[in-house]
C-alpha atoms as a PDB file:
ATOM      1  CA  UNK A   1    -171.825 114.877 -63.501  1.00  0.00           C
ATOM      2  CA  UNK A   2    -171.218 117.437 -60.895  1.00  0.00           C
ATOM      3  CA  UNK A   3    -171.810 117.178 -57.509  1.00  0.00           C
ATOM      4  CA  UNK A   4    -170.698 120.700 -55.940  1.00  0.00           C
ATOM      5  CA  UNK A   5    -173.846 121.207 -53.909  1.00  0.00           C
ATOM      6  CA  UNK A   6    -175.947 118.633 -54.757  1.00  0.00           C
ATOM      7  CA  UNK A   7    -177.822 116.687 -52.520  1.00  0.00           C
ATOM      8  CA  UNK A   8    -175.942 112.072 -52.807  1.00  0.00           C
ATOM      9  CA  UNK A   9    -177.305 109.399 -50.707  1.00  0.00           C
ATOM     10  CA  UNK A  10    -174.947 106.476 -50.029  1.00  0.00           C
ATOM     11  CA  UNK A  11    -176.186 103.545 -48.232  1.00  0.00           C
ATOM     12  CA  UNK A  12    -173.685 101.037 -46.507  1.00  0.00           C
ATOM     13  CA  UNK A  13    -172.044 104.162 -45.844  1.00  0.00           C
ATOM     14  CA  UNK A  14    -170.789 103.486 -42.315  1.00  0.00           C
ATOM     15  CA  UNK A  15    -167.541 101.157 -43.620  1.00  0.00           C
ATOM     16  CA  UNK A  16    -165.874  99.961 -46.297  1.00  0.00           C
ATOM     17  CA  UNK A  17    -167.092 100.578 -49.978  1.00  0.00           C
ATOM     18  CA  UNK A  18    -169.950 102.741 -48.681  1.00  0.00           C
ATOM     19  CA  UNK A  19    -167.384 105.267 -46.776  1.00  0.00           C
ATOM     20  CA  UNK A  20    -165.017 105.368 -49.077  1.00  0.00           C
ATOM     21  CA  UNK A  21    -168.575 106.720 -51.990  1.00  0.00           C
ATOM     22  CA  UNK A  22    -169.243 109.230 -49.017  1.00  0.00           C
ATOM     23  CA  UNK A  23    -165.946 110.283 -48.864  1.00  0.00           C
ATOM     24  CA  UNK A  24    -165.311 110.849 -52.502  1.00  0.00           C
ATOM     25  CA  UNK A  25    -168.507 112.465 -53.442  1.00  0.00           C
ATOM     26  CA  UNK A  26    -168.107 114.977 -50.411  1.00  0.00           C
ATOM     27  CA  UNK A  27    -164.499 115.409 -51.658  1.00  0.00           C
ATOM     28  CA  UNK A  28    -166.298 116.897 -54.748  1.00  0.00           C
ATOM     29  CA  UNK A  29    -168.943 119.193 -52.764  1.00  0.00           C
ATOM     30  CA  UNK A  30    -171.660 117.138 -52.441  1.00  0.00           C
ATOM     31  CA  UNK A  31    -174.333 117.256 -49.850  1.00  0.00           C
ATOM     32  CA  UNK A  32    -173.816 113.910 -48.431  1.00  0.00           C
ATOM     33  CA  UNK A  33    -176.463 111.737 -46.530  1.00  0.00           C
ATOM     34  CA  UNK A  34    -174.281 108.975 -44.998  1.00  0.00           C
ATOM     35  CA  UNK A  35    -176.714 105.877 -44.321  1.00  0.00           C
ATOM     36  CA  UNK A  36    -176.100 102.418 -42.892  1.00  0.00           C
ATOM     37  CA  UNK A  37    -177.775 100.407 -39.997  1.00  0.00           C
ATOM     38  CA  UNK A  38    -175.358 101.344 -37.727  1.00  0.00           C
ATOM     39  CA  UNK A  39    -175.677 104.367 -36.357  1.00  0.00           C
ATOM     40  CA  UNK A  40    -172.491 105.059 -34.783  1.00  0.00           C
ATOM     41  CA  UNK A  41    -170.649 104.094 -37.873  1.00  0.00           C
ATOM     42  CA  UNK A  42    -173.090 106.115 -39.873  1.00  0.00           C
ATOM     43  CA  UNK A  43    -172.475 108.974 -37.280  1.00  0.00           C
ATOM     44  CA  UNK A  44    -168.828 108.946 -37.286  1.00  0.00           C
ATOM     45  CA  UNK A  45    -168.759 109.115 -41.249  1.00  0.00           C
ATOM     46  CA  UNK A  46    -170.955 112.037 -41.408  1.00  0.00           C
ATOM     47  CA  UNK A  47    -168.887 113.657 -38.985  1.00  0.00           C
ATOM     48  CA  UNK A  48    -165.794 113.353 -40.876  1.00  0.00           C
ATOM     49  CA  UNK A  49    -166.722 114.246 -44.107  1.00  0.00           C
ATOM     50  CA  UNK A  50    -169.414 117.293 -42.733  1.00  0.00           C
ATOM     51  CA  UNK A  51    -172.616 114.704 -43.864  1.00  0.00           C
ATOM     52  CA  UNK A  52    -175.588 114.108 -42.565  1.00  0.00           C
ATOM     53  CA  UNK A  53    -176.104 111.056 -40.472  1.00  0.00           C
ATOM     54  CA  UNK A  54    -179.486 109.156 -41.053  1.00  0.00           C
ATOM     55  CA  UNK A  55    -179.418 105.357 -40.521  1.00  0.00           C
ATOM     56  CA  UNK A  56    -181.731 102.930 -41.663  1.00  0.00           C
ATOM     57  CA  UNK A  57    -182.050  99.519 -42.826  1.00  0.00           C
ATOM     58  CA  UNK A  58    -182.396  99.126 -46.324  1.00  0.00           C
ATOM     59  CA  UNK A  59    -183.933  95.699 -45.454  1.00  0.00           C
ATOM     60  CA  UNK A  60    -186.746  97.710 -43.688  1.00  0.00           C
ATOM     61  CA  UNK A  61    -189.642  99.714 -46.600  1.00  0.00           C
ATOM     62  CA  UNK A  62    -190.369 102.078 -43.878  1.00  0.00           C
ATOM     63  CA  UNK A  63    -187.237 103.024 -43.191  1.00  0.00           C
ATOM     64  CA  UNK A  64    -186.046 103.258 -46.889  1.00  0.00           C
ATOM     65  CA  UNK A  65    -189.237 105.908 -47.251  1.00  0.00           C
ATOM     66  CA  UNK A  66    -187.886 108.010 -44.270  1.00  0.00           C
ATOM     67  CA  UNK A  67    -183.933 107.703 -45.588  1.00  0.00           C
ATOM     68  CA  UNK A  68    -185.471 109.454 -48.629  1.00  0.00           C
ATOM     69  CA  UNK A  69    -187.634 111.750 -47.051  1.00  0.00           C
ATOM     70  CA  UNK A  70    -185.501 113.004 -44.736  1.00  0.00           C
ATOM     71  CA  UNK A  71    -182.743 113.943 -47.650  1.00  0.00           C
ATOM     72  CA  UNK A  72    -185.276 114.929 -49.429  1.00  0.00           C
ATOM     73  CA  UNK A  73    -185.768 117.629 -46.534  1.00  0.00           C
ATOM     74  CA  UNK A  74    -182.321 118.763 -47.746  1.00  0.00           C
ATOM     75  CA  UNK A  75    -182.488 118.912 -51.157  1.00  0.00           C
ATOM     76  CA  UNK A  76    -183.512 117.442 -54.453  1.00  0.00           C
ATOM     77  CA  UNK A  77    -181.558 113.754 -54.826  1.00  0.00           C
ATOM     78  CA  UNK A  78    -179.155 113.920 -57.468  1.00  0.00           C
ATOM     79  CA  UNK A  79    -177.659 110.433 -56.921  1.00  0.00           C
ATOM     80  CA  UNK A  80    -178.601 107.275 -54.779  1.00  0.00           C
ATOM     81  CA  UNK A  81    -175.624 105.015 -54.042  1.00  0.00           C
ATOM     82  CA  UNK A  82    -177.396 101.970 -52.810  1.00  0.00           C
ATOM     83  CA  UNK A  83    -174.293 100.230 -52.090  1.00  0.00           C
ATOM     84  CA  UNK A  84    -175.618  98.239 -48.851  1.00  0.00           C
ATOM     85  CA  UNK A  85    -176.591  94.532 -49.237  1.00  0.00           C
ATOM     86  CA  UNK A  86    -179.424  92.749 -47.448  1.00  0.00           C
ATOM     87  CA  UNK A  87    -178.641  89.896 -45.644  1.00  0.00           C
ATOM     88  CA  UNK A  88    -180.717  86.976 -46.625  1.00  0.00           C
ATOM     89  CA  UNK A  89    -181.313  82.801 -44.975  1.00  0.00           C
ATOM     90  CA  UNK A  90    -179.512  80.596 -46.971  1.00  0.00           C
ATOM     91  CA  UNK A  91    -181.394  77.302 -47.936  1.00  0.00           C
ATOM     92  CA  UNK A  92    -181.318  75.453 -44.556  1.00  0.00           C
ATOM     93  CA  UNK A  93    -182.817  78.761 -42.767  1.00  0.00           C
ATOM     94  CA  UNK A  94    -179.526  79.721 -41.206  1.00  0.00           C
ATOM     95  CA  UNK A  95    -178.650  83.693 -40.664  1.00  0.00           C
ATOM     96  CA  UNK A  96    -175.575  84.590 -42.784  1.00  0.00           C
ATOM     97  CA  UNK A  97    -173.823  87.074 -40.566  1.00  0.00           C
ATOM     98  CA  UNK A  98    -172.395  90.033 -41.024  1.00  0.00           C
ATOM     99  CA  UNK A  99    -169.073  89.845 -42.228  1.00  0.00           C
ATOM    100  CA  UNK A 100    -168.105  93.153 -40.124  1.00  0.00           C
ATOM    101  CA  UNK A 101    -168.023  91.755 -36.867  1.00  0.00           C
ATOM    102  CA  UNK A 102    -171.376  94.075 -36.652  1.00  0.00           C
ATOM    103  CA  UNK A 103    -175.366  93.082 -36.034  1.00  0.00           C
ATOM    104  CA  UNK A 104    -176.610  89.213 -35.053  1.00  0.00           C
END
């Protein structure tokens, strides 16, 4: 597939796996919308790689809806990385936490 000018979404974009999608379809000339909860990782990506910075929470409908939306604003979607996980309770109702460092 070619991406010169076509419009990628990659969530859990602001570290790890995520960045490294951003940076590799932008490396081919994609549009890139760089998403991930955290906006001043998701910032800082975009910035790099000459994206567009829209966070959300995948976790959150509403917010899924605008992501798409808003890079729909931009252009058609040719491809939707959803590389970001959603943190779940494990059986005795304790938060699993963010490996990162990042969020509660």
């Amino acid at each position: 597939m070619e991406f010169a000018g076509r419009v990628v979404v990659v969530t859990g974009a602001g570290a790890g796996i995520g960045a490294a999608l951003a940076r590799a379809f932008a490396a081919e000339g994609a549009r890139v919308v760089v998403s991930d909860r955290y906006a001043t990782a998701t910032d800082a990506v975009a910035h790099e790689i000459g994206g567009v910075s829209v966070p959300a929470d995948v976790g959150v409908e509403a917010e899924v809806t605008a992501l798409v939306r808003h890079a729909e604003d931009i252009g058609p979607i040719a491809l939707m990385a959803s590389n970001a996980g959603v943190l779940a309770r494990d059986a005795g109702g304790c938060r699993i936490r963010a490996r990162r460092g990042l969020g509660p």
